[in-house]
N, C-alpha and C. Protein backbone atom coordinates (compact mmCIF):
# COMPACT_ATOMS: atom_id res chain seq x y z
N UNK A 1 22.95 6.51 -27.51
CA UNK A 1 23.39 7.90 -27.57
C UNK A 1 23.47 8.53 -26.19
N UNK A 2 23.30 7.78 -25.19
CA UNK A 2 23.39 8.23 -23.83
C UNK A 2 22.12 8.98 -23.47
N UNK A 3 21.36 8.82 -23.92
CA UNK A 3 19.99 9.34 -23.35
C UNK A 3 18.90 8.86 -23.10
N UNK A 4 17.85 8.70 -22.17
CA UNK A 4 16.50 8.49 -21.89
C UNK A 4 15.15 8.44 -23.19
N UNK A 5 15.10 6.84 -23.49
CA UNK A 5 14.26 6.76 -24.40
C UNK A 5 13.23 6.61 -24.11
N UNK A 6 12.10 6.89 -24.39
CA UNK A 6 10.47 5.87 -24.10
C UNK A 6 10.29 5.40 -25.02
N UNK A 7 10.24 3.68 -24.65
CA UNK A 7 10.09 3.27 -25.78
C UNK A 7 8.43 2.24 -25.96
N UNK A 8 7.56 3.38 -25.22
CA UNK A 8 6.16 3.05 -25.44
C UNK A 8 5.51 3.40 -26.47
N UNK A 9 5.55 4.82 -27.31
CA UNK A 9 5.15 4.87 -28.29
C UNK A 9 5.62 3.92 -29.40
N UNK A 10 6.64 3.40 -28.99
CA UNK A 10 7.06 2.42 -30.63
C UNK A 10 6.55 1.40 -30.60
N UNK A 11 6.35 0.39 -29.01
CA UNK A 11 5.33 -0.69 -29.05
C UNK A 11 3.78 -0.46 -29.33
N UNK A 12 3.71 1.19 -29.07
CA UNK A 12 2.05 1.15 -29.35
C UNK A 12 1.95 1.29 -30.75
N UNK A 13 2.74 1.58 -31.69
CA UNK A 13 2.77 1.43 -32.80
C UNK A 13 3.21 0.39 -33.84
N UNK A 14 3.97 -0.56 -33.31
CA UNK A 14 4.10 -2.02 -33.22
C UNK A 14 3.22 -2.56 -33.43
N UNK A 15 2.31 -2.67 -32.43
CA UNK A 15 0.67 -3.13 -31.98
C UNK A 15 -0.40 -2.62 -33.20
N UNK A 16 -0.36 -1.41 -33.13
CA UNK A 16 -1.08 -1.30 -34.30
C UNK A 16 -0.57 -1.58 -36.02
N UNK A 17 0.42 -1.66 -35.89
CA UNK A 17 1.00 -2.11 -37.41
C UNK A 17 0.37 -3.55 -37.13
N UNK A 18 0.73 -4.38 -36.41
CA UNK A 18 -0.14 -6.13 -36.48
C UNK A 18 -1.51 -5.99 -36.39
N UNK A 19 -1.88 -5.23 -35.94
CA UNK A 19 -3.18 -5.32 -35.91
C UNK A 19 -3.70 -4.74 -37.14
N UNK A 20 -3.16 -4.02 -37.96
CA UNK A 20 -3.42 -3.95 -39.81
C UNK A 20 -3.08 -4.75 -40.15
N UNK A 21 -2.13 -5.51 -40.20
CA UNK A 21 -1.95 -6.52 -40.93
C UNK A 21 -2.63 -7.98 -40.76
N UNK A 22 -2.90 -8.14 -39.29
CA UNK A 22 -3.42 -9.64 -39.05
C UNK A 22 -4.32 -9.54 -38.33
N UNK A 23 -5.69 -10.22 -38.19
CA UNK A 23 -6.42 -10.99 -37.10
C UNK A 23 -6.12 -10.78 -35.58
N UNK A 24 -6.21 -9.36 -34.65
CA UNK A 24 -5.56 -9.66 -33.45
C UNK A 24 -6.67 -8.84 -32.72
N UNK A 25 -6.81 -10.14 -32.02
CA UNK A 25 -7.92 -9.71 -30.38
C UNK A 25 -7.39 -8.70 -29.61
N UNK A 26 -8.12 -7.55 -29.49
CA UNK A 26 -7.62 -6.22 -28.78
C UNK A 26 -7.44 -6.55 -27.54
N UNK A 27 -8.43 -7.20 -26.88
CA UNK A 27 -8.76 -7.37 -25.55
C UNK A 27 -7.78 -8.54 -24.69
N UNK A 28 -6.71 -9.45 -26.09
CA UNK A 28 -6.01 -10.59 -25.43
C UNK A 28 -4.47 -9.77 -25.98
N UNK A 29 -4.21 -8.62 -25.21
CA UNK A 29 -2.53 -8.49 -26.04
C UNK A 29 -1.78 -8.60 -24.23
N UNK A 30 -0.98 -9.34 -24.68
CA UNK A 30 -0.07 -9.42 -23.37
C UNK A 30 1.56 -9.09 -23.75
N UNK A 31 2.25 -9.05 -22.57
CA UNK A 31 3.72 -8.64 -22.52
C UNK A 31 4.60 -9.82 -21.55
N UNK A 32 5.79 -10.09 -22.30
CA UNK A 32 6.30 -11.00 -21.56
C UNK A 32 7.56 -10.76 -21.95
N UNK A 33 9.12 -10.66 -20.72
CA UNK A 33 10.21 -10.76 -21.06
C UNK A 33 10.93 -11.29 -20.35
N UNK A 34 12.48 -11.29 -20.68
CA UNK A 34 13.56 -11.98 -19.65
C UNK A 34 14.31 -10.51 -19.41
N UNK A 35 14.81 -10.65 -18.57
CA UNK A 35 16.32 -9.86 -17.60
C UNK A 35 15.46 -8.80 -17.96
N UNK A 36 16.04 -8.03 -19.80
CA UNK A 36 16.02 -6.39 -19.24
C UNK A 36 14.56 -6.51 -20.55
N UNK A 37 14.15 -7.59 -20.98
CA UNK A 37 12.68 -7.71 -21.79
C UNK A 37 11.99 -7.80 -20.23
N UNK A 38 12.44 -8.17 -18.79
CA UNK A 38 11.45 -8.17 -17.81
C UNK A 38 11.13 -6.65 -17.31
N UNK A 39 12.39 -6.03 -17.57
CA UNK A 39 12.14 -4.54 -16.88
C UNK A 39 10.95 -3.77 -17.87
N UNK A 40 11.02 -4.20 -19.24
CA UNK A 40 10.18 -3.54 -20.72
C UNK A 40 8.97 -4.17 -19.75
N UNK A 41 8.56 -5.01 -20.03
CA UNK A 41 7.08 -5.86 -19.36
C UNK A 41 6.84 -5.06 -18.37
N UNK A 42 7.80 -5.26 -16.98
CA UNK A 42 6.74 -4.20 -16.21
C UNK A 42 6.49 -3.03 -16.40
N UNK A 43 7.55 -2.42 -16.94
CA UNK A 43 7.15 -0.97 -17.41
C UNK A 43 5.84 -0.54 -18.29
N UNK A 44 5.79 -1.47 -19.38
CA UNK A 44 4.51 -1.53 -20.21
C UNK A 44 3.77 -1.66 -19.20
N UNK A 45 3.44 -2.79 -18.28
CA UNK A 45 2.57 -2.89 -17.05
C UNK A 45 1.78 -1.16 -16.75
N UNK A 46 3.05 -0.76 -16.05
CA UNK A 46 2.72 0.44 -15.68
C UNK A 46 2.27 1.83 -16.37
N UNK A 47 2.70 1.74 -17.53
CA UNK A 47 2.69 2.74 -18.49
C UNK A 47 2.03 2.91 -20.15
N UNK A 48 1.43 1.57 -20.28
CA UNK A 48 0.94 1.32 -20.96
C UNK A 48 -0.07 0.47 -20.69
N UNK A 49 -1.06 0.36 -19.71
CA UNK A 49 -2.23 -0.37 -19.13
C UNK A 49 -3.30 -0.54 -19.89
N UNK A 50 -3.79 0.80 -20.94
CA UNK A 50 -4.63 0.71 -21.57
C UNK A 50 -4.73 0.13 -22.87
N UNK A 51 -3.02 -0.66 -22.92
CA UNK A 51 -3.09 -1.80 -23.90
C UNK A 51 -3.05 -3.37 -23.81
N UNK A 52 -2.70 -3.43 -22.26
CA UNK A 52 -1.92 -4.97 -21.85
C UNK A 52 -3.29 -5.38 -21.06
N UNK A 53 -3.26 -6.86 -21.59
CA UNK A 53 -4.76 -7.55 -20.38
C UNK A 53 -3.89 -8.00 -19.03
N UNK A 54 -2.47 -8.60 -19.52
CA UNK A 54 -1.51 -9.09 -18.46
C UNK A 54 -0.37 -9.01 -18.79
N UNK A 55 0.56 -9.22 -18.05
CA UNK A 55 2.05 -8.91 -18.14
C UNK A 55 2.65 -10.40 -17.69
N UNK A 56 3.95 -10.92 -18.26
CA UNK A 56 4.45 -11.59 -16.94
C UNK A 56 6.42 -11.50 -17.14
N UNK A 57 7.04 -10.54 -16.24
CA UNK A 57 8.38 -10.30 -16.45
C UNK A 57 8.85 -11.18 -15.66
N UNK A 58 10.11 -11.37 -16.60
CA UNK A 58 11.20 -13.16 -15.56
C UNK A 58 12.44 -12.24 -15.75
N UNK A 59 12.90 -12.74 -14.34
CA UNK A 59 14.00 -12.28 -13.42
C UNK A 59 14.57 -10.69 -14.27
N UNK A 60 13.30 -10.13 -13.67
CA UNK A 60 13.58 -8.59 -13.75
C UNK A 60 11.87 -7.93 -13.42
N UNK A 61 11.96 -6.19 -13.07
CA UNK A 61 11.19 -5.95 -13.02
C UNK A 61 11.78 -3.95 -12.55
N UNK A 62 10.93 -3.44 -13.23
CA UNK A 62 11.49 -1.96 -12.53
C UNK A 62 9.68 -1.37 -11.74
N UNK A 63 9.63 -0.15 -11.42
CA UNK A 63 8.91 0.40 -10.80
C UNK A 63 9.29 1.63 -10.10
N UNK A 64 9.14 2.88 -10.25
CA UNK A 64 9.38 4.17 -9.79
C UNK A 64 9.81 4.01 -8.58
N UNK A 65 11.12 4.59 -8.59
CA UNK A 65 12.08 4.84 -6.87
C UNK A 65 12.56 3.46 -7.26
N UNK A 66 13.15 2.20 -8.03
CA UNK A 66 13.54 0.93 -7.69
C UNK A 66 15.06 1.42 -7.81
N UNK A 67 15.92 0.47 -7.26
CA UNK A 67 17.35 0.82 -8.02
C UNK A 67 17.48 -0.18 -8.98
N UNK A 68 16.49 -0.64 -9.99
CA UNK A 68 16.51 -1.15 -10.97
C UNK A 68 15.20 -0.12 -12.04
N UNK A 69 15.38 0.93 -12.01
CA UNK A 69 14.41 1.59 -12.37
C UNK A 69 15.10 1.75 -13.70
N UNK A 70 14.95 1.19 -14.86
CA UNK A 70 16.17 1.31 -16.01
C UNK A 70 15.38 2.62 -16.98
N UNK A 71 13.55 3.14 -16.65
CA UNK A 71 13.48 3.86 -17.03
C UNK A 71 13.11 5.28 -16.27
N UNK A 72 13.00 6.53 -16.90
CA UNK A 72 12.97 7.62 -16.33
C UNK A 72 11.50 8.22 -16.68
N UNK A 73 10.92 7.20 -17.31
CA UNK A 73 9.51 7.65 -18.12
C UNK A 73 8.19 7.98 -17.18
N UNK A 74 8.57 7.34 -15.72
CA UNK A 74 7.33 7.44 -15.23
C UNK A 74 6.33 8.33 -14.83
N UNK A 75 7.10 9.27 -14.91
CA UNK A 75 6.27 10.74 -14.34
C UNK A 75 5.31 10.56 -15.08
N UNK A 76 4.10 10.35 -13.95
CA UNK A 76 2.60 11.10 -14.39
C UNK A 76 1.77 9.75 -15.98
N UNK A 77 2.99 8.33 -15.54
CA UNK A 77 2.39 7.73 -16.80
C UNK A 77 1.83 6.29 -15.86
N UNK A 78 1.75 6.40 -15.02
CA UNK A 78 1.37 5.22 -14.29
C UNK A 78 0.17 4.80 -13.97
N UNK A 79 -0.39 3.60 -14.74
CA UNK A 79 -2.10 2.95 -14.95
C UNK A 79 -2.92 3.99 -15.25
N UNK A 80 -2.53 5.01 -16.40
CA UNK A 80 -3.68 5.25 -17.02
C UNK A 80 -5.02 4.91 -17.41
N UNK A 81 -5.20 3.30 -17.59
CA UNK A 81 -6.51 2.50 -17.48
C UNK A 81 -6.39 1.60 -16.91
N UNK A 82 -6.52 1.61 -15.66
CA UNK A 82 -6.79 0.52 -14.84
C UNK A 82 -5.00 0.12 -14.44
N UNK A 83 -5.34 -1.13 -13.40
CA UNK A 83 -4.44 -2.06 -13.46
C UNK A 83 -3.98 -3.19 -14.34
N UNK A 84 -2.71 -3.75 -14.59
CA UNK A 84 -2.73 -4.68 -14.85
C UNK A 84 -1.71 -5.70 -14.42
N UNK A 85 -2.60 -7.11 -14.62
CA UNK A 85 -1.97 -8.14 -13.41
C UNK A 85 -0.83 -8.25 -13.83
N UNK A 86 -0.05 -8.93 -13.39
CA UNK A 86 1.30 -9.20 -13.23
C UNK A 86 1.81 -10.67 -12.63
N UNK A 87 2.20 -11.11 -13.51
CA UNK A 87 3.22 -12.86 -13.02
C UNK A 87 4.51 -12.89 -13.17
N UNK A 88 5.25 -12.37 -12.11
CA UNK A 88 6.90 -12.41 -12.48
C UNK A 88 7.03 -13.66 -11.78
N UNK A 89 8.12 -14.26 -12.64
CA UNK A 89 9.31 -15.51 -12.52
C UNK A 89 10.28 -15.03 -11.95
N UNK A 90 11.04 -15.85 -11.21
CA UNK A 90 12.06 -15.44 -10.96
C UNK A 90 12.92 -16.53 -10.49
N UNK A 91 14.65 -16.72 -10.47
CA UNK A 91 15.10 -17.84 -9.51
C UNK A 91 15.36 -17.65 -7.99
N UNK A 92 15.30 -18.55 -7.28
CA UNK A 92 15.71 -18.46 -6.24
C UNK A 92 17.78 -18.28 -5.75
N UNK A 93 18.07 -18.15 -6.98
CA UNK A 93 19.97 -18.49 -7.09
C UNK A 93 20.06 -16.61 -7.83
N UNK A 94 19.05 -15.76 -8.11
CA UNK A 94 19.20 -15.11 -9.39
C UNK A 94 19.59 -13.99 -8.48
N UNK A 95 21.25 -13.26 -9.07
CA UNK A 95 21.61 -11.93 -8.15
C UNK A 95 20.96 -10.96 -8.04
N UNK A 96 19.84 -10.71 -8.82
CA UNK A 96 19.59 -9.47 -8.86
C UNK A 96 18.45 -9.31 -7.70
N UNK A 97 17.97 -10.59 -7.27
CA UNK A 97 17.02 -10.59 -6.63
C UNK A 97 17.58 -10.56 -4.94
N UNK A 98 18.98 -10.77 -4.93
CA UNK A 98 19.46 -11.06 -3.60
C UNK A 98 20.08 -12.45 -3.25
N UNK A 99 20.85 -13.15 -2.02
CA UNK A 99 21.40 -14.09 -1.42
C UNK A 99 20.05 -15.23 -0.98
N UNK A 100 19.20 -14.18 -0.22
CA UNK A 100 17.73 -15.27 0.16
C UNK A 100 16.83 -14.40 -0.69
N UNK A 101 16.18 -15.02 -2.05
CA UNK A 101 14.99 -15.11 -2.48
C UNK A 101 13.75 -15.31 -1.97
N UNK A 102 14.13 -16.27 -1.07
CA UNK A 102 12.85 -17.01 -0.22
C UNK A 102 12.56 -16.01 0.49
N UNK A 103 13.52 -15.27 1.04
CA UNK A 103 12.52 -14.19 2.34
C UNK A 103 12.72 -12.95 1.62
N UNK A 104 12.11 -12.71 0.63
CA UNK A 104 11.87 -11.31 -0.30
C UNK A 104 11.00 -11.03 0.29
N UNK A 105 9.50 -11.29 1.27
CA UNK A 105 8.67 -11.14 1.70
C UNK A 105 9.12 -10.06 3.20
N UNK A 106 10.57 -10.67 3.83
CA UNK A 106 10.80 -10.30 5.04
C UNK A 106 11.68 -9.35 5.30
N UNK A 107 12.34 -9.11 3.68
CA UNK A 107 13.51 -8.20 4.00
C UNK A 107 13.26 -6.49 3.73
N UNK A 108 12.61 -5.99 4.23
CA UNK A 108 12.35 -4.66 4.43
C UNK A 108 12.87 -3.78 3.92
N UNK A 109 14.85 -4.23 3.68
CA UNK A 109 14.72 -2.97 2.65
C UNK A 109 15.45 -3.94 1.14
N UNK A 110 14.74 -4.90 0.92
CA UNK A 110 15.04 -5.79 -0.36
C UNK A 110 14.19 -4.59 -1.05
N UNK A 111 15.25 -4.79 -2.63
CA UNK A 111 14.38 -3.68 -3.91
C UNK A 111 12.75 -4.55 -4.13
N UNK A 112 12.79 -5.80 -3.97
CA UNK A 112 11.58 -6.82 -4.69
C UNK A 112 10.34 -6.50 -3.46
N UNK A 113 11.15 -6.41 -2.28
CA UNK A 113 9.96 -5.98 -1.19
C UNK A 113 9.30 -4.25 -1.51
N UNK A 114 10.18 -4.10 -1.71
CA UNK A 114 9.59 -2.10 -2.46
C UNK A 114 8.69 -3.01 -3.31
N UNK A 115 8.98 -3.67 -4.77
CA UNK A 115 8.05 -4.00 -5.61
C UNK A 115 6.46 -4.43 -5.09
N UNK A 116 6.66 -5.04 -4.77
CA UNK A 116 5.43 -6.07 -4.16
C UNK A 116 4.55 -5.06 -3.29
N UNK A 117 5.62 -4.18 -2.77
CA UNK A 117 4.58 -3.10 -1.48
C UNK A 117 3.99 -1.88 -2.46
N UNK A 118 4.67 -1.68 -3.58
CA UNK A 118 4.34 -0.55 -4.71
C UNK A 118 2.94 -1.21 -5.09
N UNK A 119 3.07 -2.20 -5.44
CA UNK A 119 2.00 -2.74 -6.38
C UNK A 119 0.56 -3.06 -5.27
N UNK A 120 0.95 -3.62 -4.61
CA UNK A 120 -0.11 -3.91 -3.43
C UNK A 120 -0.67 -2.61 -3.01
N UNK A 121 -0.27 -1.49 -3.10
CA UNK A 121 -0.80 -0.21 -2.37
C UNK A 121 -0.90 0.57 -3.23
N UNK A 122 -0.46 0.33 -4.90
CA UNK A 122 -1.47 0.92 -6.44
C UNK A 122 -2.43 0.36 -6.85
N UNK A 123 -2.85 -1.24 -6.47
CA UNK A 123 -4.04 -1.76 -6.70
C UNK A 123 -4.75 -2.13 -5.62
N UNK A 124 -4.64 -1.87 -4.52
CA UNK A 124 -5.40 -2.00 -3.09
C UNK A 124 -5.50 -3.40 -3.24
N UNK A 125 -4.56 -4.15 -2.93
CA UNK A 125 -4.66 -5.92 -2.88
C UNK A 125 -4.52 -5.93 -1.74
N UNK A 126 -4.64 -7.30 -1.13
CA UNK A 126 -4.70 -8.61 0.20
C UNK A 126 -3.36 -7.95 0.57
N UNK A 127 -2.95 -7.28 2.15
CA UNK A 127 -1.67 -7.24 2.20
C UNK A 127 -0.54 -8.80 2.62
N UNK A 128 -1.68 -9.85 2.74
CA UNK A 128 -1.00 -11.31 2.68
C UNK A 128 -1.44 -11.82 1.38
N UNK A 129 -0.28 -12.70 1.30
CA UNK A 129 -0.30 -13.37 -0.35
C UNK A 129 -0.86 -14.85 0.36
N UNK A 130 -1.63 -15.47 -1.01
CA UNK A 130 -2.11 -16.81 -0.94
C UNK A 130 -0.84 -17.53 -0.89
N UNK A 131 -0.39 -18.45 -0.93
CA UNK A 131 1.15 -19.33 -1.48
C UNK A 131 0.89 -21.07 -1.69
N UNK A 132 1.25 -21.01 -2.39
CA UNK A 132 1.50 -22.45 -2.64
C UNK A 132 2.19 -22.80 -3.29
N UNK A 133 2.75 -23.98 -3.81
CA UNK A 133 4.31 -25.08 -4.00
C UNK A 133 3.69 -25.92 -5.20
N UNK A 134 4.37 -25.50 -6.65
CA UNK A 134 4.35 -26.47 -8.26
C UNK A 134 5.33 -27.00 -8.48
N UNK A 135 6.22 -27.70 -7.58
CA UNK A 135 8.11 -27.70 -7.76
C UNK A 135 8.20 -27.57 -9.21
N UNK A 136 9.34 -26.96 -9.62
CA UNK A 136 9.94 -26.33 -8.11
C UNK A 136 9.94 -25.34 -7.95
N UNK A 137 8.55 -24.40 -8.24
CA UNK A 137 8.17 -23.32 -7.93
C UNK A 137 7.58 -22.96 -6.40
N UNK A 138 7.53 -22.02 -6.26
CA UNK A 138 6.83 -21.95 -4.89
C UNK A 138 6.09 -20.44 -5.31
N UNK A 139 4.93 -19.99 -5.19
CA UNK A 139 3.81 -19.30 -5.79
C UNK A 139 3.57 -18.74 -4.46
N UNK A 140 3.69 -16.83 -4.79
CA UNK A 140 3.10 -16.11 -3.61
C UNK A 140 1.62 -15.25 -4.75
N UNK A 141 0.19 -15.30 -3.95
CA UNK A 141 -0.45 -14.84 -4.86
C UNK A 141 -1.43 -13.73 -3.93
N UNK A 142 -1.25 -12.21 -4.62
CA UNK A 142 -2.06 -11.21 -3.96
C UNK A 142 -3.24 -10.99 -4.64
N UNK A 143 -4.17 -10.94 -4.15
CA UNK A 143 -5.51 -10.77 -4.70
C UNK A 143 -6.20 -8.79 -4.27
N UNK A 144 -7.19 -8.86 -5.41
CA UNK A 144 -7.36 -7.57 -4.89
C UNK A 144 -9.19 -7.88 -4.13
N UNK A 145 -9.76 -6.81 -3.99
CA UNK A 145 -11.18 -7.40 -3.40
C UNK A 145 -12.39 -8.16 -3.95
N UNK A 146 -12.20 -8.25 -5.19
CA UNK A 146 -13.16 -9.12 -6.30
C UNK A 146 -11.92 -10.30 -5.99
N UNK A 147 -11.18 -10.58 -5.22
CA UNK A 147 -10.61 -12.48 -5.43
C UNK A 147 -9.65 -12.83 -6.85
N UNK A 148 -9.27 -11.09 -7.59
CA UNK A 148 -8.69 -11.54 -8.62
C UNK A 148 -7.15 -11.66 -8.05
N UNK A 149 -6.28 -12.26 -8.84
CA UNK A 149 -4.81 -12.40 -8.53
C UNK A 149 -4.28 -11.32 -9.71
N UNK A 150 -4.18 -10.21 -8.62
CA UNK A 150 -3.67 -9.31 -9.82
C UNK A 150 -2.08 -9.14 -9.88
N UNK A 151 -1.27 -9.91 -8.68
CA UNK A 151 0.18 -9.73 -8.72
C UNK A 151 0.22 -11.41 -8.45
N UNK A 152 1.13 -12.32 -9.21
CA UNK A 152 1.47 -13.56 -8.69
C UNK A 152 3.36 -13.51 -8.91
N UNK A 153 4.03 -14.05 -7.69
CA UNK A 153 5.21 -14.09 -7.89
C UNK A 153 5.79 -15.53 -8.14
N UNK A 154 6.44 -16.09 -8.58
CA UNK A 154 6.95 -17.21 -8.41
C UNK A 154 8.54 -17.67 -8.66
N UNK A 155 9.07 -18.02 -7.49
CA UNK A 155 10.19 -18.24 -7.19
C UNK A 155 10.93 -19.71 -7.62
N UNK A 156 11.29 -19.63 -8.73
CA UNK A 156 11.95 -21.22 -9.47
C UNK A 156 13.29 -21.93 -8.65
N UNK A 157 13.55 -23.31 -7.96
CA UNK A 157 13.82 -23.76 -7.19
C UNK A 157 15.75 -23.95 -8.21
N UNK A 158 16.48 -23.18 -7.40
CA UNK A 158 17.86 -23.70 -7.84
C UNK A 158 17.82 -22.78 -9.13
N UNK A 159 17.15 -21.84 -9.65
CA UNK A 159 17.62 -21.28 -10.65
C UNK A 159 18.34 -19.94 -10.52
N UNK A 160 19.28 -19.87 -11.49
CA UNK A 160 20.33 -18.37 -11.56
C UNK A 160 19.57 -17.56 -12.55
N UNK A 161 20.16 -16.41 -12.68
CA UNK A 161 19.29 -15.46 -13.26
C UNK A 161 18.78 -16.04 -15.07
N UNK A 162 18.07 -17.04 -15.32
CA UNK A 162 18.31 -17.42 -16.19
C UNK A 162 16.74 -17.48 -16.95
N UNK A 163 16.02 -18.20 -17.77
CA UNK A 163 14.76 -18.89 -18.60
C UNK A 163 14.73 -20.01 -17.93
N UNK A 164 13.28 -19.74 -17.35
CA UNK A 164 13.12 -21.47 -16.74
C UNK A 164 12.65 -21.88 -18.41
N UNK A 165 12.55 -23.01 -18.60
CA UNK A 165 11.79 -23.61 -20.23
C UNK A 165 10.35 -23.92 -19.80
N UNK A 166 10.30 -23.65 -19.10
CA UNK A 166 8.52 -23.52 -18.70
C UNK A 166 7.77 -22.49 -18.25
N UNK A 167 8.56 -21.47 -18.34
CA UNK A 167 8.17 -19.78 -18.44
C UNK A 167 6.94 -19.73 -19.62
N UNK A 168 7.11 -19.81 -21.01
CA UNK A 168 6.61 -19.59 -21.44
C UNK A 168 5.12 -20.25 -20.97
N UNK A 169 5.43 -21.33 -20.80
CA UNK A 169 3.80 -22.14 -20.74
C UNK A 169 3.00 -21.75 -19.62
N UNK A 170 3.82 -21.31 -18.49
CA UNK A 170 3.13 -21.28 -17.40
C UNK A 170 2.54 -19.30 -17.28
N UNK A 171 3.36 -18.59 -17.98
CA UNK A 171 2.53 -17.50 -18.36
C UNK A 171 1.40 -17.89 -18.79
N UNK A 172 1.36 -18.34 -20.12
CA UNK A 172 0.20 -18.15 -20.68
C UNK A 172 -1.07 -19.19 -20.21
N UNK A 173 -0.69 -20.17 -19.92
CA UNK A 173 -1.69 -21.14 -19.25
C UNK A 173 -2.23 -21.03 -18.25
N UNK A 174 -1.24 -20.64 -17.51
CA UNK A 174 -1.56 -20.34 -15.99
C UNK A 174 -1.95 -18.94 -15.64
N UNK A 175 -2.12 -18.00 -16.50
CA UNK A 175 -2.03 -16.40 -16.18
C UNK A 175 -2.90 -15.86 -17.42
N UNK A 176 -2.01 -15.83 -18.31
CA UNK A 176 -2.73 -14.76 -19.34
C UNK A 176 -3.92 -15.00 -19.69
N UNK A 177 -4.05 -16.42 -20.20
CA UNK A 177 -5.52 -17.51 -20.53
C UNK A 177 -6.55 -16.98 -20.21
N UNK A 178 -6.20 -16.54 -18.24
CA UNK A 178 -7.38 -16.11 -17.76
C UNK A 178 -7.84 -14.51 -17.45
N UNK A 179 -6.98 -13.86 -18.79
CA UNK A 179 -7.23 -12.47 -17.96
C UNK A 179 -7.56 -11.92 -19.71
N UNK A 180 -8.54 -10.96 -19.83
CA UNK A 180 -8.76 -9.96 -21.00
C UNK A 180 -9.27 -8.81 -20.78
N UNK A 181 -9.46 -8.09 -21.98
CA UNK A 181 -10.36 -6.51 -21.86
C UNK A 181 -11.13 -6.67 -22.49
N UNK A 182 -12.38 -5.99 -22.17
CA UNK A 182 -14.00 -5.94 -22.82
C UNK A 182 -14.11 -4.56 -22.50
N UNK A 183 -14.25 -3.76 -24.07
CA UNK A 183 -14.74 -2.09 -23.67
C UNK A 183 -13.29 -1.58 -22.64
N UNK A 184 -12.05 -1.66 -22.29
CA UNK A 184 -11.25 -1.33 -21.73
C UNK A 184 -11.26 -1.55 -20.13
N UNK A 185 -12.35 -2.73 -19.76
CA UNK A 185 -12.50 -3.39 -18.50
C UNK A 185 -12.17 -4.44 -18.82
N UNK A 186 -11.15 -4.80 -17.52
CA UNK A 186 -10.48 -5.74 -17.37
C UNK A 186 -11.60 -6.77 -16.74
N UNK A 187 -11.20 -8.28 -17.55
CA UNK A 187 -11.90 -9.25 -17.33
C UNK A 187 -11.00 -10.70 -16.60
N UNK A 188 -11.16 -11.11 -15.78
CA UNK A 188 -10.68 -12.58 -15.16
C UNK A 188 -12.03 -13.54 -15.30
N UNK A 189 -11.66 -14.39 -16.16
CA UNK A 189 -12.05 -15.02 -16.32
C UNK A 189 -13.78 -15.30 -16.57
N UNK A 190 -14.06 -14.12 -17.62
CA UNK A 190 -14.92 -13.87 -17.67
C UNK A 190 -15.69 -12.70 -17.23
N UNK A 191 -15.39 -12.44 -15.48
CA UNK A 191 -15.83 -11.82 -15.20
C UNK A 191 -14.98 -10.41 -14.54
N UNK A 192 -16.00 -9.10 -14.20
CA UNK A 192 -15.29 -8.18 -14.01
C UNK A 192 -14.10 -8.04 -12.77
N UNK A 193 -12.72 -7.89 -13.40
CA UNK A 193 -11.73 -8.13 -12.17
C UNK A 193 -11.74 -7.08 -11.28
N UNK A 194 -12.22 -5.87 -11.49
CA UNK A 194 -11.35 -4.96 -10.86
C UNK A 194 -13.36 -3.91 -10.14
């Protein structure tokens, strides 16, 4: 209809319709999407914190001031409880991200370098990332001062804006597995992340 939806109240009510109906751990609900399900993920990230233990958006992502900001919701809704981590995918071929992927780190006025500098200076993280190489991923990882990885990026080798088929696994295995809420504190791996 040409207008500005939020469409957080309908997932928070989503959430609670499954959670009448089935068996669901409060403390393990996560968010995960592609393209414009990646822009929903981070947004929930941001705007819905006091429901998500982790997030992980593939090849997409918005954040207040982005020129991929697809929503207008943010005023005054950003980490209401706490932070929460974040594992975006992404390709190294994918347009939205730019020509060089690889130096998203260097390009100053890349939209993904806004991202990474937003997030790093809303959760007071490492302003250097850990990095390391899963081909054909290559893994940038910011930690905040407890050693948690509360932003991990990872850049998929030769891919266009597309589903790696190992997205799914490597969210949840590699990311979500290790992150929950206890009492609305965020937990890594047991212990207190934040």
């Amino acid at each position: 209809e040409g207008r500005q939806m939020d469409s957080v109240p309908f997932i928070r009510t989503m959430i609670q319709d499954i959670q009448s109906r089935l068996s669901v751990d409060p403390g393990r609900i996560y968010a995960c999407g592609q393209s414009s399900g990646g822009h929903m993920t981070t947004y929930l990230a941001l705007a819905a914190s006091e429901v998500f233990a982790a997030v992980s958006p593939w090849s997409a992502y918005t954040y207040p001031g982005s020129k991929h900001e697809v929503f207008k919701c943010f005023e005054g809704k950003c980490f209401a409880d706490g932070h929460v981590p974040i594992c975006l995918l992404f390709g190294d071929k994918d347009q939205i991200f730019g020509t060089d992927a690889k130096n998203f780190l260097h390009a100053e006025s890349s939209d993904i370098n806004g991202f990474v500098r937003f997030i790093i200076e809303s959760y007071g993280l490492e302003p250097e990332p850990y990095t390391y190489k899963c081909p054909p991923i290559q893994y940038f990882v910011w930690k905040n001062k407890k050693g948690t990885p509360m932003l991990k990026i990872g850049i998929v080798q030769n891919m266009p804006h597309a589903n790696y088929a190992e997205e799914s696994r490597i969210a949840y295995d590699e990311f979500f597995s290790k992150f929950s809420k206890a009492g609305g504190k965020l937990k890594y791996m047991g212990r207190d992340a934040e």
